[in-house]
C-alpha atoms as a PDB file:
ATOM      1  CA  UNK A   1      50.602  69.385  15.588  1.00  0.00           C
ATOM      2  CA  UNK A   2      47.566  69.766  13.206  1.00  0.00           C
ATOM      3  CA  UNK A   3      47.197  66.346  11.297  1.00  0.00           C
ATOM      4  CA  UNK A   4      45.748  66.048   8.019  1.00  0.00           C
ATOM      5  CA  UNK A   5      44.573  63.344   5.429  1.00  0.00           C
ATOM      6  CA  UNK A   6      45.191  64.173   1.892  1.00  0.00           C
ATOM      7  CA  UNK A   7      43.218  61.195  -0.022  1.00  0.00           C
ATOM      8  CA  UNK A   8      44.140  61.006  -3.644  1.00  0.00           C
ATOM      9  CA  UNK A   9      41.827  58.983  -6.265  1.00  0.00           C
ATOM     10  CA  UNK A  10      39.207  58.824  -8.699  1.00  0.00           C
ATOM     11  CA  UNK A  11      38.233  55.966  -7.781  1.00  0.00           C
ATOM     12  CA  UNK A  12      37.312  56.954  -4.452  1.00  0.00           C
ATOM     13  CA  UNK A  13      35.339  59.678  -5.326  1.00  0.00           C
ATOM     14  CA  UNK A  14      33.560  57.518  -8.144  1.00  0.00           C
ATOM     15  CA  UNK A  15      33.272  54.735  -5.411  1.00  0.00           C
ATOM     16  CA  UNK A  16      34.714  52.049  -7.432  1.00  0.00           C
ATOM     17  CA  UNK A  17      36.802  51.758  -3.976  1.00  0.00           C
ATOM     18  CA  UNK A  18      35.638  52.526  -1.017  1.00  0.00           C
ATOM     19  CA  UNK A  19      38.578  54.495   1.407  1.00  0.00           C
ATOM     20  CA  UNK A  20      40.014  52.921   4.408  1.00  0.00           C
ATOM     21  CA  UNK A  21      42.526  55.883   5.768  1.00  0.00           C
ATOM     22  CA  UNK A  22      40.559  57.990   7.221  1.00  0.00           C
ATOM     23  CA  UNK A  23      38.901  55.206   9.904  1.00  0.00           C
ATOM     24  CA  UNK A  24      42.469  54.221  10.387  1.00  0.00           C
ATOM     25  CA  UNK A  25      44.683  57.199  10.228  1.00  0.00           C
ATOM     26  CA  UNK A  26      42.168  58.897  12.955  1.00  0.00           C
ATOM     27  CA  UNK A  27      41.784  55.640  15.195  1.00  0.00           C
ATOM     28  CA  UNK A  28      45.707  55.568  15.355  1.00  0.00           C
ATOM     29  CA  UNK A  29      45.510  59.381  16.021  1.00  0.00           C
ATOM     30  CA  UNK A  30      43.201  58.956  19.006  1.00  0.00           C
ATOM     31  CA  UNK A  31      45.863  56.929  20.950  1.00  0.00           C
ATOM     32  CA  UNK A  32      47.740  59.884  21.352  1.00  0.00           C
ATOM     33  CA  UNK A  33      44.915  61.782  22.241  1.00  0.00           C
ATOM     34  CA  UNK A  34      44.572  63.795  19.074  1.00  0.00           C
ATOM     35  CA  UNK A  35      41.675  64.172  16.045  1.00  0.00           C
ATOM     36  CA  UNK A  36      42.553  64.504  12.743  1.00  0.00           C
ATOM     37  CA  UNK A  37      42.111  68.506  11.614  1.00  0.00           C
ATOM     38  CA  UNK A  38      41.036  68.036   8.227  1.00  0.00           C
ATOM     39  CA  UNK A  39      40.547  65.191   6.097  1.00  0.00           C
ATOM     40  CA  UNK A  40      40.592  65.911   2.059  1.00  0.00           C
ATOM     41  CA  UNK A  41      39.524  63.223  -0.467  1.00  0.00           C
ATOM     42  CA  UNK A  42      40.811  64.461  -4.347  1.00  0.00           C
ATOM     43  CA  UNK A  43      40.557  63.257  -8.012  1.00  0.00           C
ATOM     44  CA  UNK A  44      43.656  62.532  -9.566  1.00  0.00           C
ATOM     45  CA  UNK A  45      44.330  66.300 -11.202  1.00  0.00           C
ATOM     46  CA  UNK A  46      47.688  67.452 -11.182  1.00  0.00           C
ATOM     47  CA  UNK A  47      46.392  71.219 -10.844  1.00  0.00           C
ATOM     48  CA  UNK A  48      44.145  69.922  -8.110  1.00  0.00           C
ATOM     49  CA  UNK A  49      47.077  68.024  -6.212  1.00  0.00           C
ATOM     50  CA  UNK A  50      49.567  71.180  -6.473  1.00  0.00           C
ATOM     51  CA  UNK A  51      46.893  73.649  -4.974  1.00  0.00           C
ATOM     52  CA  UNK A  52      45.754  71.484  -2.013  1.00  0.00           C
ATOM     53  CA  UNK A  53      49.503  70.810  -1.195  1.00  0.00           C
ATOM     54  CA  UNK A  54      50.146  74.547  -0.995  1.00  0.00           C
ATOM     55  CA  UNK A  55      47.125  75.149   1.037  1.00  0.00           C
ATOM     56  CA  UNK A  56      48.357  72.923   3.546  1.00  0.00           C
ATOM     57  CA  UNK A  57      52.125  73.529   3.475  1.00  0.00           C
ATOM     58  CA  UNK A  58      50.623  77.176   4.118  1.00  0.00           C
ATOM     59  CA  UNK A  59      49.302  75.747   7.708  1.00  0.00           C
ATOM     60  CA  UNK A  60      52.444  75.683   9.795  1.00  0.00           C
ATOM     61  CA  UNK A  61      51.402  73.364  12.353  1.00  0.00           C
ATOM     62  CA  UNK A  62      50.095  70.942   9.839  1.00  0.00           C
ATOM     63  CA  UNK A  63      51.524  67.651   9.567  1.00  0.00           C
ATOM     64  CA  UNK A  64      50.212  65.876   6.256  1.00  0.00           C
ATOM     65  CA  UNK A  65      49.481  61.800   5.650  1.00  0.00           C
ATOM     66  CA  UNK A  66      48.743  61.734   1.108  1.00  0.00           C
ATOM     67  CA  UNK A  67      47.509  58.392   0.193  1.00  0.00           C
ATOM     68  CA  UNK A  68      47.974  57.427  -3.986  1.00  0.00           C
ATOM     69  CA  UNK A  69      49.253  58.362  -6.773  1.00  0.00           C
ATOM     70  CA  UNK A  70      53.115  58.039  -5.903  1.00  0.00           C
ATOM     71  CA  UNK A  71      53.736  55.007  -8.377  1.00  0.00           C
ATOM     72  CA  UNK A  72      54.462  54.605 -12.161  1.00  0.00           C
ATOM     73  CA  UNK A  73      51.576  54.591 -14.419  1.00  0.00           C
ATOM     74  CA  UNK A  74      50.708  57.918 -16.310  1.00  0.00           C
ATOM     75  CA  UNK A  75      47.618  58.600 -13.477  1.00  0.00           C
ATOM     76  CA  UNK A  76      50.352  58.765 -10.740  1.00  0.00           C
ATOM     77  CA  UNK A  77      50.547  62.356 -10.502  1.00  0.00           C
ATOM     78  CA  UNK A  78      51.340  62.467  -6.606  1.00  0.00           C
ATOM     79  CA  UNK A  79      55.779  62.783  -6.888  1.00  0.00           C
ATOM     80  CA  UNK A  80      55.420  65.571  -9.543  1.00  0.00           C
ATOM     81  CA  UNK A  81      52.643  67.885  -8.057  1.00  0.00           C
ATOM     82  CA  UNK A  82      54.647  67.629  -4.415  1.00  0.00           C
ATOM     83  CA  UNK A  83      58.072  68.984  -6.321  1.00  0.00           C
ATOM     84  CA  UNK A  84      55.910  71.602  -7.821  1.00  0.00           C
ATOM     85  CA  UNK A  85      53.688  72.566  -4.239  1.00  0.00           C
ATOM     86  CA  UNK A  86      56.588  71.645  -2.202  1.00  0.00           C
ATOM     87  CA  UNK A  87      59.980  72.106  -4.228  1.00  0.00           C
ATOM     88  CA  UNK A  88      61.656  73.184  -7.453  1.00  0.00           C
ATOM     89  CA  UNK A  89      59.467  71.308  -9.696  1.00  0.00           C
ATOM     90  CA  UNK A  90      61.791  69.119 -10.616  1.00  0.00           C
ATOM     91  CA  UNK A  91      61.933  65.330 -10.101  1.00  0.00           C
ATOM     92  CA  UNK A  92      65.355  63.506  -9.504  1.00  0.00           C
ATOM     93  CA  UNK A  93      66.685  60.210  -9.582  1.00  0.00           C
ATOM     94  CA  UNK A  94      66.813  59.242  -5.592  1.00  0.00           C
ATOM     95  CA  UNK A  95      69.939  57.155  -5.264  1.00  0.00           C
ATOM     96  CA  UNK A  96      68.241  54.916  -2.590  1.00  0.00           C
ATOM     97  CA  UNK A  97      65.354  54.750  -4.028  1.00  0.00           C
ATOM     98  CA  UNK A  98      66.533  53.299  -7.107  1.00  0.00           C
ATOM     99  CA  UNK A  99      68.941  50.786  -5.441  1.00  0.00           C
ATOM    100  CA  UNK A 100      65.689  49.479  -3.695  1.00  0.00           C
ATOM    101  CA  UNK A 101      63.529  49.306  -6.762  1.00  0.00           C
ATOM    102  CA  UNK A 102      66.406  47.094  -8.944  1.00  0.00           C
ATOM    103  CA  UNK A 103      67.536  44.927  -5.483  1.00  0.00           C
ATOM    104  CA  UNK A 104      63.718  44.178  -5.589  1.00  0.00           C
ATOM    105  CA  UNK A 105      62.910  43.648  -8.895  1.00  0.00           C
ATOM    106  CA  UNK A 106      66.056  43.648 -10.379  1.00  0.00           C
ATOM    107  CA  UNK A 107      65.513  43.874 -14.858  1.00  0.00           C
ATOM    108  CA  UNK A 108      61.976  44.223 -14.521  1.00  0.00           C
ATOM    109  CA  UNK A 109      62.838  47.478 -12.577  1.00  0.00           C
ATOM    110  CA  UNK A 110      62.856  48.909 -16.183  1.00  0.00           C
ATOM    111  CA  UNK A 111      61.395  50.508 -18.112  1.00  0.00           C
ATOM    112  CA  UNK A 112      58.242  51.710 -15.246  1.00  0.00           C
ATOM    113  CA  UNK A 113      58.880  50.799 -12.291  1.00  0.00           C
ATOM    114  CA  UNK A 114      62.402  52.229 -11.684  1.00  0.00           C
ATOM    115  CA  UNK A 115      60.115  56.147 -12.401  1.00  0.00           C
ATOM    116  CA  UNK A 116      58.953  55.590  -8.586  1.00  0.00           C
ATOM    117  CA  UNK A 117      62.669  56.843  -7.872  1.00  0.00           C
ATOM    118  CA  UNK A 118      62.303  59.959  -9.620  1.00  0.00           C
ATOM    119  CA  UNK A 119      61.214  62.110  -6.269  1.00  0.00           C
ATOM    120  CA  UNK A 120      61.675  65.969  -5.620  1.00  0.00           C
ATOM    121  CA  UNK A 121      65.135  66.536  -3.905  1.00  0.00           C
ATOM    122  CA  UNK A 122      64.429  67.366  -0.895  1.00  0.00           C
ATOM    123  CA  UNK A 123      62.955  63.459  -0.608  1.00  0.00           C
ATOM    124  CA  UNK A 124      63.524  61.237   2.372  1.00  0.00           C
ATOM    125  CA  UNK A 125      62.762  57.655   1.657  1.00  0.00           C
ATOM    126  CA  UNK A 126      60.111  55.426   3.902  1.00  0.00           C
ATOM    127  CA  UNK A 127      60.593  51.548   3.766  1.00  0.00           C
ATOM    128  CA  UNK A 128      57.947  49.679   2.244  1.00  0.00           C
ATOM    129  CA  UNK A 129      57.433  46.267   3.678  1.00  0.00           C
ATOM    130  CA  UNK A 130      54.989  45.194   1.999  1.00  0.00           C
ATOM    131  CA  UNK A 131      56.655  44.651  -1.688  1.00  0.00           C
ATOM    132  CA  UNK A 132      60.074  47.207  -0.705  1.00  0.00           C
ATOM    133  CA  UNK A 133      58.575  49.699  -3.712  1.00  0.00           C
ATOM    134  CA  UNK A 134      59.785  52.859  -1.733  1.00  0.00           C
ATOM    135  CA  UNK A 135      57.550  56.205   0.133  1.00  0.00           C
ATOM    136  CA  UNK A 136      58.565  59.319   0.431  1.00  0.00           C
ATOM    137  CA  UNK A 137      58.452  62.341   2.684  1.00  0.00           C
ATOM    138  CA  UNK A 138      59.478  65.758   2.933  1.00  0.00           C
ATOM    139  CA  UNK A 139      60.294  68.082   5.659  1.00  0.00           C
ATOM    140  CA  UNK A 140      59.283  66.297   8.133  1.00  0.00           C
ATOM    141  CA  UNK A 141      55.862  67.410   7.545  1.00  0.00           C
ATOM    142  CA  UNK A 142      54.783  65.495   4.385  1.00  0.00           C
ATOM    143  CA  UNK A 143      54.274  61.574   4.282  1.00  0.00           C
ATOM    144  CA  UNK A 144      53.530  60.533   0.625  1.00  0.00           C
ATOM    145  CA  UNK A 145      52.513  56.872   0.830  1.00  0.00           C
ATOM    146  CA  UNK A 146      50.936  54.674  -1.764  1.00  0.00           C
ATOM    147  CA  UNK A 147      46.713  54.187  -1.952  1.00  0.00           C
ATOM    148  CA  UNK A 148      46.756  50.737  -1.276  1.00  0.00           C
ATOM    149  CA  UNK A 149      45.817  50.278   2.841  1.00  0.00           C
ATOM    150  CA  UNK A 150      48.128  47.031   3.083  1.00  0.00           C
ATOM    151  CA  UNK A 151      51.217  48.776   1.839  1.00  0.00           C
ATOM    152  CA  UNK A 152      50.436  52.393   3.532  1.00  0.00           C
ATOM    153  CA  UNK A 153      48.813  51.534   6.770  1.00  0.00           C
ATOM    154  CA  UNK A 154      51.699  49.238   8.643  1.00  0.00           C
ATOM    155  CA  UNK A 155      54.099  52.946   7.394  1.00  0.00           C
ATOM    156  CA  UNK A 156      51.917  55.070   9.001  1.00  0.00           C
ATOM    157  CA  UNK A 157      52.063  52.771  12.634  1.00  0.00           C
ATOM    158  CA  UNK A 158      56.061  53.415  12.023  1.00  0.00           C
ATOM    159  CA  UNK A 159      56.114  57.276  11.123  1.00  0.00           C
ATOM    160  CA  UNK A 160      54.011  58.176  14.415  1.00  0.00           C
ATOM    161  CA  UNK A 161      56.425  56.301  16.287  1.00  0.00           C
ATOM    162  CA  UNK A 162      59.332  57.872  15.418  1.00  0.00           C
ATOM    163  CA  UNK A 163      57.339  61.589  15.370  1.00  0.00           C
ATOM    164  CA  UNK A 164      57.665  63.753  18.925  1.00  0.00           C
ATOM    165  CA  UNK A 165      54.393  63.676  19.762  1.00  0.00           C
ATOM    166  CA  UNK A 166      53.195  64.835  22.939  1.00  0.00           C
ATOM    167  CA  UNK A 167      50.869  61.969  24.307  1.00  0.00           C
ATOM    168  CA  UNK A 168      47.639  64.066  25.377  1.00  0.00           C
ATOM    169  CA  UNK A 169      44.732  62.883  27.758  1.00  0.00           C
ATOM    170  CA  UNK A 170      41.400  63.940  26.646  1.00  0.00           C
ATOM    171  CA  UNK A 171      38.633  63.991  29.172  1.00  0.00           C
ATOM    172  CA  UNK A 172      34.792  64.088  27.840  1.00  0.00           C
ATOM    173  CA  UNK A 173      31.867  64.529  29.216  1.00  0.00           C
ATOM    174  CA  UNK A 174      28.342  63.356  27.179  1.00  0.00           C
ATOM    175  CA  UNK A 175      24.922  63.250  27.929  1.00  0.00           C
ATOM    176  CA  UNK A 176      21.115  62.931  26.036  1.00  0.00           C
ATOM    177  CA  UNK A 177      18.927  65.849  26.881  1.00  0.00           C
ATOM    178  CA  UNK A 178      15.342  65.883  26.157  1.00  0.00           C
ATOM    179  CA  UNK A 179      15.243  69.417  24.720  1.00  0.00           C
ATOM    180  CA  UNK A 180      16.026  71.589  21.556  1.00  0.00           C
ATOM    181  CA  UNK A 181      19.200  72.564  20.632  1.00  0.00           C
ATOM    182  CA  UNK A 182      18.703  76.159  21.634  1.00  0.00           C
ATOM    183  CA  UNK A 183      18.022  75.733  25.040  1.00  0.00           C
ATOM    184  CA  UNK A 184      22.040  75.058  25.192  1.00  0.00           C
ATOM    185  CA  UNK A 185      23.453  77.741  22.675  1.00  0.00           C
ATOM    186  CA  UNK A 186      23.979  80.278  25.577  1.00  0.00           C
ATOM    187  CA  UNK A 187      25.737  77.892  27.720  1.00  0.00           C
ATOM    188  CA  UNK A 188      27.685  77.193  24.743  1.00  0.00           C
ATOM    189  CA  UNK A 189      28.706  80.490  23.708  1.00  0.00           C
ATOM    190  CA  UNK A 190      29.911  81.423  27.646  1.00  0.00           C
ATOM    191  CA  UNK A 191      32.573  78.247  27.574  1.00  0.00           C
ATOM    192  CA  UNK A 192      36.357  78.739  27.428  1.00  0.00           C
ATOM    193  CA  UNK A 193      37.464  79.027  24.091  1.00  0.00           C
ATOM    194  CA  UNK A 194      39.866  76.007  25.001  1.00  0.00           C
ATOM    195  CA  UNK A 195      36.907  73.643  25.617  1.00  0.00           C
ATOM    196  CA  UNK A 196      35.666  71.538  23.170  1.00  0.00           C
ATOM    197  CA  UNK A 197      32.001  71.480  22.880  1.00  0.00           C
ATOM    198  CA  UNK A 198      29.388  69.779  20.460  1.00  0.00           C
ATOM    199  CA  UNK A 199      26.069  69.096  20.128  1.00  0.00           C
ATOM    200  CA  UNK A 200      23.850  67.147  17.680  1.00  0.00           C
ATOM    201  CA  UNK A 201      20.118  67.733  17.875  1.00  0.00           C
ATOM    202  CA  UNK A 202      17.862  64.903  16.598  1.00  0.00           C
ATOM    203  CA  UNK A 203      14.160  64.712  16.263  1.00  0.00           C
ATOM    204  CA  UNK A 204      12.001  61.672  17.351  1.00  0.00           C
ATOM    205  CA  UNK A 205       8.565  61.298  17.036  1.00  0.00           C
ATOM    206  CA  UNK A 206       8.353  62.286  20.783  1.00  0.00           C
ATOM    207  CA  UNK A 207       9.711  65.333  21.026  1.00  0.00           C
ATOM    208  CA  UNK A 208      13.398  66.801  20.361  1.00  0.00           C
ATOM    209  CA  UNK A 209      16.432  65.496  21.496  1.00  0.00           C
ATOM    210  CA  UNK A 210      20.200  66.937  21.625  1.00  0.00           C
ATOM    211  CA  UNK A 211      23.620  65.159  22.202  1.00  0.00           C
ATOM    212  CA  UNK A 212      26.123  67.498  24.440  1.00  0.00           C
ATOM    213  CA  UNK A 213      29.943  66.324  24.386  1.00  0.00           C
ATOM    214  CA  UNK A 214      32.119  68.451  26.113  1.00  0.00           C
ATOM    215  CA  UNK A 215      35.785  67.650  26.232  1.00  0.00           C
ATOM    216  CA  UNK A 216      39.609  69.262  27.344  1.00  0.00           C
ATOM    217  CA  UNK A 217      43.078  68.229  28.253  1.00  0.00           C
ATOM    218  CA  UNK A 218      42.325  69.292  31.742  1.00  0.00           C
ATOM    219  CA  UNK A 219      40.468  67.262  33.830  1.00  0.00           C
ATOM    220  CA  UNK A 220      38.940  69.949  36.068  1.00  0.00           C
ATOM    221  CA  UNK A 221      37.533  72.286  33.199  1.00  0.00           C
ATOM    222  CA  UNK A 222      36.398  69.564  31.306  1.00  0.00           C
ATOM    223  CA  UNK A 223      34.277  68.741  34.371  1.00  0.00           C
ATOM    224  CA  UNK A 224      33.191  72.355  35.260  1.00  0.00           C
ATOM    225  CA  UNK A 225      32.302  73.109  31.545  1.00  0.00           C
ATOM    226  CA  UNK A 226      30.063  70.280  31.528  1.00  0.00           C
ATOM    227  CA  UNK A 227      28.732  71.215  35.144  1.00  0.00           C
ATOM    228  CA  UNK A 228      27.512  74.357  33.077  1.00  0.00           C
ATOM    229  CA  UNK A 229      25.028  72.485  31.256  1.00  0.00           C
ATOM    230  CA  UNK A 230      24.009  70.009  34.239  1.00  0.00           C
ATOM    231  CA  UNK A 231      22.863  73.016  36.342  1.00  0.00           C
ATOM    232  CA  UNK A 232      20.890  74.884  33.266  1.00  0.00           C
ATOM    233  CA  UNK A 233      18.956  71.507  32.467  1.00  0.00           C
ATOM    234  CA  UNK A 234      18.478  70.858  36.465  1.00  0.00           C
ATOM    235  CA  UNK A 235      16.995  74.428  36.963  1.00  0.00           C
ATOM    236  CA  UNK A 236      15.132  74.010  34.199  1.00  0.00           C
ATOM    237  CA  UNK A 237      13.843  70.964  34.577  1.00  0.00           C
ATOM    238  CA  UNK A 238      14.543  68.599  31.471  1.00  0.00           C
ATOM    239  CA  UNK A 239      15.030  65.308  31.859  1.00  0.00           C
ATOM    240  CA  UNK A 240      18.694  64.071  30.842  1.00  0.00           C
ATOM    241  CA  UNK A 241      21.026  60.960  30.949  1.00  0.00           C
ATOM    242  CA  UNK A 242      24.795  60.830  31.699  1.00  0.00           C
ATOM    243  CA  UNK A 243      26.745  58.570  29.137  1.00  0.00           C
ATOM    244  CA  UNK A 244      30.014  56.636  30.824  1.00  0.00           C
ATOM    245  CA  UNK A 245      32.367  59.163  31.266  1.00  0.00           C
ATOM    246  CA  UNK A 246      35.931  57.963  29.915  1.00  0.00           C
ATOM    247  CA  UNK A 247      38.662  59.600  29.506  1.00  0.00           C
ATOM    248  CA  UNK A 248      40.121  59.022  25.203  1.00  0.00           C
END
């Protein structure tokens, strides 16, 4: 599974709100052992909504958490973009959906609010507990869930729940050497392709710095890959410090 944020909202990007899903959507993540792939913040543009929906339905391991735009005022562009990325452009009536709506708000359901049933027809409906106004997803892959944190964040604890993911244990490895960057890149370039490897250089006033994180699902090559870079900065010398290794 590939997991992606899809953060809808003017506002954000004009930072008249500031966004909370991506620090929670990826600290939830983590306790399953898993980062999120890609996290995309958009304006409220119904061209702009349809082509980043294809994009990622085009990803077939990619499993997709959209924040906004899903209820009734004319900015809510979210329900009709995903029938035209994801469906036959065409919105429906939801039967469920609308029974919700009226049992919660029962005449003042009408004439905006009862719209949030109108939902592409392959829709599956997500509880709300918050105020019962109903989510959507589709396919299993696509969880469209209103902006607001209170609302989507307490769905989001449910949907990985009931998704089959595979827990995974991630074992890392960091230290701080007192060198450049490049005295690494070889030792970089020679690891498995299955490791995962970073570094962040930084320069102080007394002399160069880099951050080395290696990590893997398998204990023993997460420890040999960062072995690797022990022995080159031992041979050559350069001073280094181990951070606590833990295991995410």
């Amino acid at each position: 599974m590939d997991f992606y944020a899809l953060i809808i909202g003017t506002e954000i990007l004009n930072r008249r709100r500031n966004d909370k899903h991506f620090e929670f959507l990826s600290r939830k993540l983590a306790k399953y052992g898993y980062t999120l792939k890609g996290s995309l913040t958009i304006a409220d543009e119904p061209n702009l909504i349809v082509s980043t929906l294809n994009w990622l339905h085009s990803l077939p391991n990619s499993i997709v958490f959209s924040f906004g735009g899903i209820g009734s005022t004319p900015d809510d562009y979210t329900r009709q973009a995903a029938a035209d990325a994801l469906s036959d452009g065409k919105l429906y009536q939801h039967k469920a959906a609308k029974d919700i709506i009226i049992s919660a708000l029962g005449d003042k359901a009408y004439p905006h609010a009862i719209k949030m049933a109108n939902l592409p027809c392959e829709a599956n409906i997500i509880e709300n507990p918050f105020n019962q106004m109903p989510a959507f997803s589709m396919f299993g892959r696509f969880f469209f869930l209103p902006g607001f944190p209170e609302m989507s964040h307490p769905m989001i604890l449910d949907i990985l729940g009931k998704l089959d993911i595979v827990h995974r244990k991630i074992y890392r490895h960091t230290l701080t050497a007192l060198c450049k960057e490049s005295v690494l890149i070889e030792t970089m370039e020679s690891l498995p392709k299955d490791i995962e490897c970073s570094s962040l250089p930084k320069i102080y006033s007394d002399g160069p710095r880099v951050i080395l994180s290696v990590a893997s699902d398998d204990e023993t090559k997460a420890k040999n890959a960062f072995e690797m870079f022990t022995r080159l900065l031992d041979e050559k010398n350069i001073p280094y410090a181990l951070q606590d290794e833990h295991e995410d």
